[in-house]
PDB file of N, CA and C in Angstrom:
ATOM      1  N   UNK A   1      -9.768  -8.228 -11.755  1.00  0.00           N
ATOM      2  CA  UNK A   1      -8.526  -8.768 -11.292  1.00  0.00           C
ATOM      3  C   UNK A   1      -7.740  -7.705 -10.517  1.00  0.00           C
ATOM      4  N   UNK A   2      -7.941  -6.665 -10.832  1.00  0.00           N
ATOM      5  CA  UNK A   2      -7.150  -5.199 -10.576  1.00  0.00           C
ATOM      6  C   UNK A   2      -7.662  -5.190  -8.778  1.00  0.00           C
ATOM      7  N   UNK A   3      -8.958  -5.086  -8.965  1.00  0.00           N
ATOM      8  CA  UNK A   3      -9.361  -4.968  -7.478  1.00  0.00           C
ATOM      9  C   UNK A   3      -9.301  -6.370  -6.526  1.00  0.00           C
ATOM     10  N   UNK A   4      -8.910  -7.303  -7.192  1.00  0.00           N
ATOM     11  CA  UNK A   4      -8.581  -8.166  -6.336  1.00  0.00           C
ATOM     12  C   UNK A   4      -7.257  -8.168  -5.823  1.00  0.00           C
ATOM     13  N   UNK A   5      -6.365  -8.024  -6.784  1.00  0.00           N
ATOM     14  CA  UNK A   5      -4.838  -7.817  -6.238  1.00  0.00           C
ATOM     15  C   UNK A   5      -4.571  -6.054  -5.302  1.00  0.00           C
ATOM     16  N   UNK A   6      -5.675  -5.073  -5.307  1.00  0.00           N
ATOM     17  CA  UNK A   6      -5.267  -4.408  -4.728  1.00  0.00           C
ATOM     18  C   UNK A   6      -6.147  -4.795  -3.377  1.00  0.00           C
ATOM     19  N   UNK A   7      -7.206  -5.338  -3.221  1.00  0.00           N
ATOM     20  CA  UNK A   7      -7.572  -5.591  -2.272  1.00  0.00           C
ATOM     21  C   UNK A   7      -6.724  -6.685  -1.413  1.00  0.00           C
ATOM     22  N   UNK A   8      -5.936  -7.256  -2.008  1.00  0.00           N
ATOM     23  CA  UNK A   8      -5.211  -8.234  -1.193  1.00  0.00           C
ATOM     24  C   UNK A   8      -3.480  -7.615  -0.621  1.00  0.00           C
ATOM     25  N   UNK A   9      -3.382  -6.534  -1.169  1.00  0.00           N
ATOM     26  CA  UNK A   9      -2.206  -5.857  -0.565  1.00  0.00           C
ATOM     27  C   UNK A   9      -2.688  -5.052   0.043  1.00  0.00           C
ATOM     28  N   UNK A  10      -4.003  -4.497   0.076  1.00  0.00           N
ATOM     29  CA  UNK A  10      -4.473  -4.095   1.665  1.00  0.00           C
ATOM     30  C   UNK A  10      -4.705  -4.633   2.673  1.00  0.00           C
ATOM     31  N   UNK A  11      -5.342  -6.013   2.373  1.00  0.00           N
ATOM     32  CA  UNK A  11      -5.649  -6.939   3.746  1.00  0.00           C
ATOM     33  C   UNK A  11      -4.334  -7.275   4.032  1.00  0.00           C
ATOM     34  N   UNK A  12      -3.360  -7.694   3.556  1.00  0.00           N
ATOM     35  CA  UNK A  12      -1.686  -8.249   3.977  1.00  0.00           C
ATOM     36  C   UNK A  12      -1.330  -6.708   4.788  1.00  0.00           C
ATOM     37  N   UNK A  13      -1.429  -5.885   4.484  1.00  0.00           N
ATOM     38  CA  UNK A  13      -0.952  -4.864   5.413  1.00  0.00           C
ATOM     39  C   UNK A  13      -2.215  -4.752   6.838  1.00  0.00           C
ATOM     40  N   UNK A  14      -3.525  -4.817   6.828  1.00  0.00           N
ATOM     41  CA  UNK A  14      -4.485  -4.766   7.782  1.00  0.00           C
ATOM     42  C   UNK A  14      -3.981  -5.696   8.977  1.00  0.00           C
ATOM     43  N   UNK A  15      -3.374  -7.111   8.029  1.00  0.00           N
ATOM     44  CA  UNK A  15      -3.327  -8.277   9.212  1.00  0.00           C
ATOM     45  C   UNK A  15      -2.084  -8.270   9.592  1.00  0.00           C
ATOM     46  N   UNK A  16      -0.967  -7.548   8.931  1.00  0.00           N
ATOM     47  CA  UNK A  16       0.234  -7.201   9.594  1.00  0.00           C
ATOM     48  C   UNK A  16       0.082  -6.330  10.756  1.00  0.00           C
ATOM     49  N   UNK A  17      -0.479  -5.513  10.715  1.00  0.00           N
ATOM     50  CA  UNK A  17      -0.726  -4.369  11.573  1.00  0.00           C
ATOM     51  C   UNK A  17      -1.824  -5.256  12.128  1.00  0.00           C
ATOM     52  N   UNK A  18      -2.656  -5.677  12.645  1.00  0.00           N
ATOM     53  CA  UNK A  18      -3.305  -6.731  13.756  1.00  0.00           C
ATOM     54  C   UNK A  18      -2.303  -7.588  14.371  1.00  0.00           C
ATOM     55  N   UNK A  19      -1.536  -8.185  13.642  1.00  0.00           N
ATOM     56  CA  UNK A  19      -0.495  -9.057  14.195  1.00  0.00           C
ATOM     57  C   UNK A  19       0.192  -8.063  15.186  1.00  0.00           C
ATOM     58  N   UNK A  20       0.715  -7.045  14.957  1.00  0.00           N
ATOM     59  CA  UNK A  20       1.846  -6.260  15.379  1.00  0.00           C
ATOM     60  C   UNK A  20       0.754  -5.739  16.783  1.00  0.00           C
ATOM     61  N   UNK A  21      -0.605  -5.865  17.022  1.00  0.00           N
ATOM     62  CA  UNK A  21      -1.381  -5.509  18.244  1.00  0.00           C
ATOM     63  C   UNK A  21      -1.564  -4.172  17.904  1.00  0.00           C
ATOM     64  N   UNK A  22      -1.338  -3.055  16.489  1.00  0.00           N
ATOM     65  CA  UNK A  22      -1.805  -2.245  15.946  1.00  0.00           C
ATOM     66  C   UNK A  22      -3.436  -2.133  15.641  1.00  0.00           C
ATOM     67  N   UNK A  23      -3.969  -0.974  15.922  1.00  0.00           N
ATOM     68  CA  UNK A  23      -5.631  -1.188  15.223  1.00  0.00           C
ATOM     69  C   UNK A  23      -5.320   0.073  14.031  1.00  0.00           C
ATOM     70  N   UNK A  24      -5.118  -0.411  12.243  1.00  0.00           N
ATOM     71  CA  UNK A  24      -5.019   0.155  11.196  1.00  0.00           C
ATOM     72  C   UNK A  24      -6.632  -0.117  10.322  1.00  0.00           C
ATOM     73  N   UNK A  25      -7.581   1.397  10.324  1.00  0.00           N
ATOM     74  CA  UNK A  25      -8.784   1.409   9.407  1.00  0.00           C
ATOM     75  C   UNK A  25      -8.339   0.830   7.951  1.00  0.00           C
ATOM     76  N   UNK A  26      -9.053  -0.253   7.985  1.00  0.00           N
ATOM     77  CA  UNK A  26      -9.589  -0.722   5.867  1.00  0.00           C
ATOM     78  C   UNK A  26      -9.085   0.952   5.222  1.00  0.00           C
ATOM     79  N   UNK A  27      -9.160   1.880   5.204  1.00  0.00           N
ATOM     80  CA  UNK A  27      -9.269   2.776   4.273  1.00  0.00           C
ATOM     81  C   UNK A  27      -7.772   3.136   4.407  1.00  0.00           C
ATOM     82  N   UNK A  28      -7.138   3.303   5.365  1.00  0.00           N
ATOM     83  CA  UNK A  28      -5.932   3.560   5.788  1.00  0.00           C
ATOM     84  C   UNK A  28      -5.106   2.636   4.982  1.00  0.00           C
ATOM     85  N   UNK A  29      -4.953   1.197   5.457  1.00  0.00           N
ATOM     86  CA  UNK A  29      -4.821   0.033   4.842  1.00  0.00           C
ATOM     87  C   UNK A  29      -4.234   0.613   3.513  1.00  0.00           C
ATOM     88  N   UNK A  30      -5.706   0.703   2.293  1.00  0.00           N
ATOM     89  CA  UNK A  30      -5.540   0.825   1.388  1.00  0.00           C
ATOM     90  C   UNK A  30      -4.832   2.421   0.356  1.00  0.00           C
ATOM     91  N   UNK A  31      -5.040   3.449   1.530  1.00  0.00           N
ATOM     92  CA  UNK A  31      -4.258   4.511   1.363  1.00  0.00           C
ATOM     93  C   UNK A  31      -2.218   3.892   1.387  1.00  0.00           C
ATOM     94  N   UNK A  32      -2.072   3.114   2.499  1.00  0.00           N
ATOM     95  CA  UNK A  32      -0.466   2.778   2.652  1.00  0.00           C
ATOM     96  C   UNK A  32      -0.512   1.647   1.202  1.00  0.00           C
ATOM     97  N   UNK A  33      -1.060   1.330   1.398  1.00  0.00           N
ATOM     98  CA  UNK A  33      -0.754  -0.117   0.027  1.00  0.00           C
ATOM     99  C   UNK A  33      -0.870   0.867  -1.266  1.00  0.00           C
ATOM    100  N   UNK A  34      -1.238   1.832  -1.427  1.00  0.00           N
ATOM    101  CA  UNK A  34      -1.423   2.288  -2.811  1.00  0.00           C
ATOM    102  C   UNK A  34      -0.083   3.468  -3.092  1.00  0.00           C
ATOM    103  N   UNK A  35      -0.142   3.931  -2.317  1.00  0.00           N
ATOM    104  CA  UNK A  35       1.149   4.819  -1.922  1.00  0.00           C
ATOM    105  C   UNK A  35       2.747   4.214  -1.946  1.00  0.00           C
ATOM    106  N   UNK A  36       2.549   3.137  -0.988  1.00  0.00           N
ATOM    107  CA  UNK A  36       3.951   2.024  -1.355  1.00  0.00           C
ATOM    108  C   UNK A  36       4.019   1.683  -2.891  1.00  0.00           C
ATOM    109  N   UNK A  37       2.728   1.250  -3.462  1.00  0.00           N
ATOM    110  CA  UNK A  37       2.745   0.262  -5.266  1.00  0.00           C
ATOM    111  C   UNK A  37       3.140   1.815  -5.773  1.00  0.00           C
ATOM    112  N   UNK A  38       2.891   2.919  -5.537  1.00  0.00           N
ATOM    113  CA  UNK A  38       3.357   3.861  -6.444  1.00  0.00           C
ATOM    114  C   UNK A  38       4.913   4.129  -6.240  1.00  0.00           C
ATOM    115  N   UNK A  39       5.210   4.066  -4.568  1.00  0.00           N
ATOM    116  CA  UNK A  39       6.887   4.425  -5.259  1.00  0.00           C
ATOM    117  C   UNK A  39       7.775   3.679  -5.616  1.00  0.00           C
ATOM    118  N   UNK A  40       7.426   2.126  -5.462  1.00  0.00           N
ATOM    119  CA  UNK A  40       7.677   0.855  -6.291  1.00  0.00           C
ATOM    120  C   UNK A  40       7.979   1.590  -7.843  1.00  0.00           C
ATOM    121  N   UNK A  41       7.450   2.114  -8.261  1.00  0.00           N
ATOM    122  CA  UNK A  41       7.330   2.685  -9.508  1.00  0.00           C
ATOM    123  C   UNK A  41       8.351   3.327  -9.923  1.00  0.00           C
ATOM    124  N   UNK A  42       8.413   4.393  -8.681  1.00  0.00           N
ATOM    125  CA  UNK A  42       9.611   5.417  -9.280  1.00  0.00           C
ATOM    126  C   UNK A  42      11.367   4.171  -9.233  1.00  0.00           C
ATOM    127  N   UNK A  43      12.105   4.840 -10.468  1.00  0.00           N
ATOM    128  CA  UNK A  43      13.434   4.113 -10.860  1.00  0.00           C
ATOM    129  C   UNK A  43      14.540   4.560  -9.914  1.00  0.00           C
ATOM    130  N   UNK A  44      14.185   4.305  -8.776  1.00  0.00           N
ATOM    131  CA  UNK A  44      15.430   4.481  -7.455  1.00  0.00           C
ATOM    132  C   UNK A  44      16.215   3.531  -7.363  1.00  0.00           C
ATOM    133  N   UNK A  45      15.385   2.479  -6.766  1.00  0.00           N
ATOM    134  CA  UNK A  45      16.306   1.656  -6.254  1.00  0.00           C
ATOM    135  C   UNK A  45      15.306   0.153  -7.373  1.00  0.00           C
ATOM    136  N   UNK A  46      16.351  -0.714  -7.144  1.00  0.00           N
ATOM    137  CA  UNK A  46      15.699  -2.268  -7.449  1.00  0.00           C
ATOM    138  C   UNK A  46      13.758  -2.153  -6.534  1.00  0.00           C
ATOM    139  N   UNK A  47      12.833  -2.424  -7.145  1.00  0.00           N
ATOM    140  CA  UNK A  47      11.680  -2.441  -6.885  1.00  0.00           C
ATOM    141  C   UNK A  47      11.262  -1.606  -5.291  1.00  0.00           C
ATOM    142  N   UNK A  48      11.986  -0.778  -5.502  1.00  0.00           N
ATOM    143  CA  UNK A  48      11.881   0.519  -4.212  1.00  0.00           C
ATOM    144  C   UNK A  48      12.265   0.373  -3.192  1.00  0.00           C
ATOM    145  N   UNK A  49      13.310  -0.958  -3.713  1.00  0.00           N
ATOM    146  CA  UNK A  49      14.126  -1.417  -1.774  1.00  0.00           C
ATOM    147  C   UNK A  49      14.248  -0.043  -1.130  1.00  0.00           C
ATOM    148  N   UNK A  50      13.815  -0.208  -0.063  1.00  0.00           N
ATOM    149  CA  UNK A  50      14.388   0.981   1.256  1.00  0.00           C
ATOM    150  C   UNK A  50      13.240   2.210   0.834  1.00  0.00           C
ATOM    151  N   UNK A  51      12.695   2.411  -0.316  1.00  0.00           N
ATOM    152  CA  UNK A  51      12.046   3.552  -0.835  1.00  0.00           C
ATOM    153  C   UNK A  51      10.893   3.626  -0.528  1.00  0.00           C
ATOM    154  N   UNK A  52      10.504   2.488  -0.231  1.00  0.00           N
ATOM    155  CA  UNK A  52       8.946   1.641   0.059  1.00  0.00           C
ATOM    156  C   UNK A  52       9.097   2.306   1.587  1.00  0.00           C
ATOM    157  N   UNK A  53       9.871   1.387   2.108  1.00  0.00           N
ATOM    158  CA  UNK A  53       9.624   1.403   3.676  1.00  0.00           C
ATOM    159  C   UNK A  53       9.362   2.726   4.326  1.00  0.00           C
ATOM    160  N   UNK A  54      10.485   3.594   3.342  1.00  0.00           N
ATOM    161  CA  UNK A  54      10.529   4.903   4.185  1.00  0.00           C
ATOM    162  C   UNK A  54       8.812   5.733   3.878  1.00  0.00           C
ATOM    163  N   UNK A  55       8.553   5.566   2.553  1.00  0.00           N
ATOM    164  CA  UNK A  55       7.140   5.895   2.396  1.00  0.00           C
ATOM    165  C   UNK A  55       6.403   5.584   2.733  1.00  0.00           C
ATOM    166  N   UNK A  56       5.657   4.035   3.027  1.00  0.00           N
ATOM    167  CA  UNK A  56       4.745   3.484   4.000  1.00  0.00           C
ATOM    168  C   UNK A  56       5.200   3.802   5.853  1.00  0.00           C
ATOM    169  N   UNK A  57       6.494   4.121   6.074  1.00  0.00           N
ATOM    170  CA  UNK A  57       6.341   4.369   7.180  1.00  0.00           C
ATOM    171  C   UNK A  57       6.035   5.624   7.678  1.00  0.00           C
ATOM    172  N   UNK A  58       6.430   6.565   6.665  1.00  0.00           N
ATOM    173  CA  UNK A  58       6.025   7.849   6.522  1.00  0.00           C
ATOM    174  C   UNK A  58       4.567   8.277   7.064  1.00  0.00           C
ATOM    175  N   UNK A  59       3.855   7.022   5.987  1.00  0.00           N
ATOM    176  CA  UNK A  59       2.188   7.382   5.626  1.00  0.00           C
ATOM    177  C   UNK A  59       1.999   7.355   7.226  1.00  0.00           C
ATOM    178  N   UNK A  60       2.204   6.242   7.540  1.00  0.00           N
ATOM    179  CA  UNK A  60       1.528   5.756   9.205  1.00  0.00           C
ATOM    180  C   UNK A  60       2.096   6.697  10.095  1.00  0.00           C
ATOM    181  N   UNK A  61       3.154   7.494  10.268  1.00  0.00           N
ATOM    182  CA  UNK A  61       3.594   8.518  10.857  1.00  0.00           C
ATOM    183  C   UNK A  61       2.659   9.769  10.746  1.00  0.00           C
ATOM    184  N   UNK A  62       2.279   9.895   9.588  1.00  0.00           N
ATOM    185  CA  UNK A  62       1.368  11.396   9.516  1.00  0.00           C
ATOM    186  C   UNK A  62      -0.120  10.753  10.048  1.00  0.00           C
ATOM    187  N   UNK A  63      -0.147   9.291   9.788  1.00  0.00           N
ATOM    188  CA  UNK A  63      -1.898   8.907  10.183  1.00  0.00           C
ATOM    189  C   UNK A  63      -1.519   8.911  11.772  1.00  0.00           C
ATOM    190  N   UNK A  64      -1.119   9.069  12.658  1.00  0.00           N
ATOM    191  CA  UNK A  64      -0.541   8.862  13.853  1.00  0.00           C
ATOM    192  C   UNK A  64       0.044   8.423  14.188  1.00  0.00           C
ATOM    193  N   UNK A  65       0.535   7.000  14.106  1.00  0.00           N
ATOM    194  CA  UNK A  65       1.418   6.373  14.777  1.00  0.00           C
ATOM    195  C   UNK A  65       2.701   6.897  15.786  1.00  0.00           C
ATOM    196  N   UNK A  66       3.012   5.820  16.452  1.00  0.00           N
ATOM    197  CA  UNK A  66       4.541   6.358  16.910  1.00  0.00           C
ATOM    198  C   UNK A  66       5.832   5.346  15.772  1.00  0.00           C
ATOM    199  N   UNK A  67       6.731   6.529  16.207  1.00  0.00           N
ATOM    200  CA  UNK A  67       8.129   5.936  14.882  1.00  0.00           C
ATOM    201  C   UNK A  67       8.122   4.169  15.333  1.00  0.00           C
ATOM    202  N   UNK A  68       8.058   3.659  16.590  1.00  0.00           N
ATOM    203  CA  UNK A  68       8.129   2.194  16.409  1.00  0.00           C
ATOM    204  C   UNK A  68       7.343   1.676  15.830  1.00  0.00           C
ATOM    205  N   UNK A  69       6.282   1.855  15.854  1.00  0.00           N
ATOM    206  CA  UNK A  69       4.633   0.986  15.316  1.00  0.00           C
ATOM    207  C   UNK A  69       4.731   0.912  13.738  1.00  0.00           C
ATOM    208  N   UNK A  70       5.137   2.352  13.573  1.00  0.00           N
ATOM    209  CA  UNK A  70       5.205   2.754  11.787  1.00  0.00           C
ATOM    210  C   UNK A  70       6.576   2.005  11.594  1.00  0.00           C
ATOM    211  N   UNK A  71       7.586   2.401  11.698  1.00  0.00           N
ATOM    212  CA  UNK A  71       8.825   1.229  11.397  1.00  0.00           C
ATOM    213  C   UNK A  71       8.630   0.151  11.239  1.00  0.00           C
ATOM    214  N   UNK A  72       7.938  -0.611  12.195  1.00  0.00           N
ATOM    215  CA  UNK A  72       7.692  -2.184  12.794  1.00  0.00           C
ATOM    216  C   UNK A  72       6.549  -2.635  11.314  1.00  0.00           C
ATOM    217  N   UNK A  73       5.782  -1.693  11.707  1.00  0.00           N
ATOM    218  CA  UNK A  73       4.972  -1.740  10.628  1.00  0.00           C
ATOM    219  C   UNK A  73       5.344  -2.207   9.011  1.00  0.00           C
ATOM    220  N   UNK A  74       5.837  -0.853   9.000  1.00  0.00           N
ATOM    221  CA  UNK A  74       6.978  -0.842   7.087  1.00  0.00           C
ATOM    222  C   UNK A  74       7.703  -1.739   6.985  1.00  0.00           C
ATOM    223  N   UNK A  75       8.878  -2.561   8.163  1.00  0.00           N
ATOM    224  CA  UNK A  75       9.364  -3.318   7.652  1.00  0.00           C
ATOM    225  C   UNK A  75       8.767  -4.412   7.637  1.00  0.00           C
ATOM    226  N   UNK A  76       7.841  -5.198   8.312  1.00  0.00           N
ATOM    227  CA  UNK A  76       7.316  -6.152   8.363  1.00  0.00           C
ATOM    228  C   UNK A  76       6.647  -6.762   7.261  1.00  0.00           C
ATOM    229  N   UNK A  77       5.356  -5.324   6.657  1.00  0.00           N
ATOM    230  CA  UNK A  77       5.032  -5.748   5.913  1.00  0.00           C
ATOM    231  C   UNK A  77       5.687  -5.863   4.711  1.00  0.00           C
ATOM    232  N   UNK A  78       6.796  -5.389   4.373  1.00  0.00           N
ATOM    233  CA  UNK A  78       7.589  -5.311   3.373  1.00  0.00           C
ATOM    234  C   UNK A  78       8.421  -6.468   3.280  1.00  0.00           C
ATOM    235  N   UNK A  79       8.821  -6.988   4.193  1.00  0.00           N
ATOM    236  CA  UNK A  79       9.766  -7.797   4.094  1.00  0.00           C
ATOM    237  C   UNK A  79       8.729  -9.450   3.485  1.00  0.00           C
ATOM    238  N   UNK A  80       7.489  -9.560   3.943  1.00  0.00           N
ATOM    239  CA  UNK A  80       6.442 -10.215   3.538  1.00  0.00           C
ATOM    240  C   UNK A  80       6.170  -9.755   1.833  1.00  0.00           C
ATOM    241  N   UNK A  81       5.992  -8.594   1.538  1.00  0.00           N
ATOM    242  CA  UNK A  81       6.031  -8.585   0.147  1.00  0.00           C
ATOM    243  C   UNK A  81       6.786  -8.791  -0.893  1.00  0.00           C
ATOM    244  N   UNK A  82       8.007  -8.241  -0.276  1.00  0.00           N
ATOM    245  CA  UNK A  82       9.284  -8.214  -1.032  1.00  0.00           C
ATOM    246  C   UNK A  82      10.396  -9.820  -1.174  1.00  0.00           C
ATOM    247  N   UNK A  83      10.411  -9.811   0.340  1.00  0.00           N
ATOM    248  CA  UNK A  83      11.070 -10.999   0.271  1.00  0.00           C
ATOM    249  C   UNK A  83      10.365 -12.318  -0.014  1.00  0.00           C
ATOM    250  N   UNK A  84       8.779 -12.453  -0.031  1.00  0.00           N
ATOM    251  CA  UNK A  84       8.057 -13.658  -0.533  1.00  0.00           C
ATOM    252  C   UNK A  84       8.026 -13.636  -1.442  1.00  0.00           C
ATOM    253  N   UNK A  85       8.095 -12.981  -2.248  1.00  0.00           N
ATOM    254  CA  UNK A  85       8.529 -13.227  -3.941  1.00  0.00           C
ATOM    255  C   UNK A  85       9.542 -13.353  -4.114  1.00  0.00           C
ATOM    256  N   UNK A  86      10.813 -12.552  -3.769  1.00  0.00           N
ATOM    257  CA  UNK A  86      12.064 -13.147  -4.174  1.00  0.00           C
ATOM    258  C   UNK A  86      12.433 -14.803  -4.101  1.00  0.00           C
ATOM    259  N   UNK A  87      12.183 -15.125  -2.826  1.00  0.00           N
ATOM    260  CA  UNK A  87      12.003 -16.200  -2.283  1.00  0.00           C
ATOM    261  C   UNK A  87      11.157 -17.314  -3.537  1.00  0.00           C
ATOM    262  N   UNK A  88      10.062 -17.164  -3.501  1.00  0.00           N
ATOM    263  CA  UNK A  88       9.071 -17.754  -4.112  1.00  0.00           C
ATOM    264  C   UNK A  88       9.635 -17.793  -5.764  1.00  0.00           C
ATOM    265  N   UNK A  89       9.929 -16.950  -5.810  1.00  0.00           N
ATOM    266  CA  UNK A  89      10.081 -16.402  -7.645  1.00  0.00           C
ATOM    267  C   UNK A  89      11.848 -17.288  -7.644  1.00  0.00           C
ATOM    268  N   UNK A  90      12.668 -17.447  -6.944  1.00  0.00           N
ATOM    269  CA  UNK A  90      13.935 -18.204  -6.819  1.00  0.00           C
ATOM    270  C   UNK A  90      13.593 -19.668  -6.929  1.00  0.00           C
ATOM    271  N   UNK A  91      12.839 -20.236  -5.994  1.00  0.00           N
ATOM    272  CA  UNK A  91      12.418 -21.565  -6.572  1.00  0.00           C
ATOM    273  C   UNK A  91      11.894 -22.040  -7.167  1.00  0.00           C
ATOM    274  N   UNK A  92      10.670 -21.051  -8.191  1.00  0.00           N
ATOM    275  CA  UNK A  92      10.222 -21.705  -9.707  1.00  0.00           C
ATOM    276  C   UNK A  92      11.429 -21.502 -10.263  1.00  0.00           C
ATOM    277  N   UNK A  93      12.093 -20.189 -10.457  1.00  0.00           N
ATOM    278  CA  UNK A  93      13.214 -20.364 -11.135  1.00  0.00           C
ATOM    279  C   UNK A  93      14.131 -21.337 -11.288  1.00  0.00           C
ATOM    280  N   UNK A  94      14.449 -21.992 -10.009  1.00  0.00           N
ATOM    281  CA  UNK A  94      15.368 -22.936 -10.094  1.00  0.00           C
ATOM    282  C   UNK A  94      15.156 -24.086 -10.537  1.00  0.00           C
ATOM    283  N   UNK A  95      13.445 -24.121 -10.351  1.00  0.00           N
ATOM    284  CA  UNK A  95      12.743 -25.214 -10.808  1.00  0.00           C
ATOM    285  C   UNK A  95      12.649 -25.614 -12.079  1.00  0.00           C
ATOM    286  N   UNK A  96      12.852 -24.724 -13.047  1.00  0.00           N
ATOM    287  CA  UNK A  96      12.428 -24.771 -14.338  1.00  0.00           C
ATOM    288  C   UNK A  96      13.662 -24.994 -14.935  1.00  0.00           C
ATOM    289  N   UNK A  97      14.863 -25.201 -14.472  1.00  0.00           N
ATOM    290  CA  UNK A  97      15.554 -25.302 -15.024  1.00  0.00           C
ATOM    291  C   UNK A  97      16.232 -24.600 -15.818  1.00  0.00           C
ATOM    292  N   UNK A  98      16.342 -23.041 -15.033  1.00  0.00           N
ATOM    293  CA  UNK A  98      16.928 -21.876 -16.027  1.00  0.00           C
ATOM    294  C   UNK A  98      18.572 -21.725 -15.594  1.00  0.00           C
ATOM    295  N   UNK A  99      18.611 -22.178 -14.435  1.00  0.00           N
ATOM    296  CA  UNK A  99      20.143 -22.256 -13.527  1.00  0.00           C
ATOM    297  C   UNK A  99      20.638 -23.125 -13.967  1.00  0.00           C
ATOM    298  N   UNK A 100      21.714 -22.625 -14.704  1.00  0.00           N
ATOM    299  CA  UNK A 100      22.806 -23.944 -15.437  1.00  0.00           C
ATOM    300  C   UNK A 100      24.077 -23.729 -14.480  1.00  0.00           C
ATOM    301  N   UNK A 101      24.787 -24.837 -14.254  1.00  0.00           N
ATOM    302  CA  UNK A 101      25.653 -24.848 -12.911  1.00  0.00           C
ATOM    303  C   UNK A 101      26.864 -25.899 -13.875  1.00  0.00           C
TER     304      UNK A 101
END
């Protein structure tokens, strides 16, 4: 299960970066996706808002990129990770009937 969920936050970053007309290596991929889930970790911010981005954009900065590609990059795919769950995770919530109004 482990390698399926990390293999799938590498391909979501591979096909972000294809979308964006970026060419990002599978290994790369999975170097930025593993690096982001770790500073998710550290107790900064709410699930590494802003902490993420600057680190995945970081990564792609030292792998070459230019600051737009890597920016464009970090936020994109982030905003796909981050905000599809909030999103997603708000309407089971609401669904289930935990929001009393």
């Amino acid at each position: 299960m482990t390698l399926c969920v990390w293999g799938a936050e590498s391909a979501r970053l591979f096909l972000v970066a294809a979308a964006l007309g970026t060419q990002v290596s599978p290994w790369l991929a999975v170097l930025a996706a593993s690096g982001g889930a770790f500073v998710t970790g550290l107790p900064i911010t709410p699930a590494g808002l802003g902490v993420v981005e600057g680190a995945l954009a970081g990564i792609m900065l030292l792998a070459g990129f230019g600051w737009s590609e890597a920016v464009s990059l970090a936020l994109l795919d982030r905003s796909i990770s981050y905000w599809g769950l909030m999103l997603t995770g708000g309407v089971f919530y609401a669904s289930e009937g935990y929001v009393r109004g």
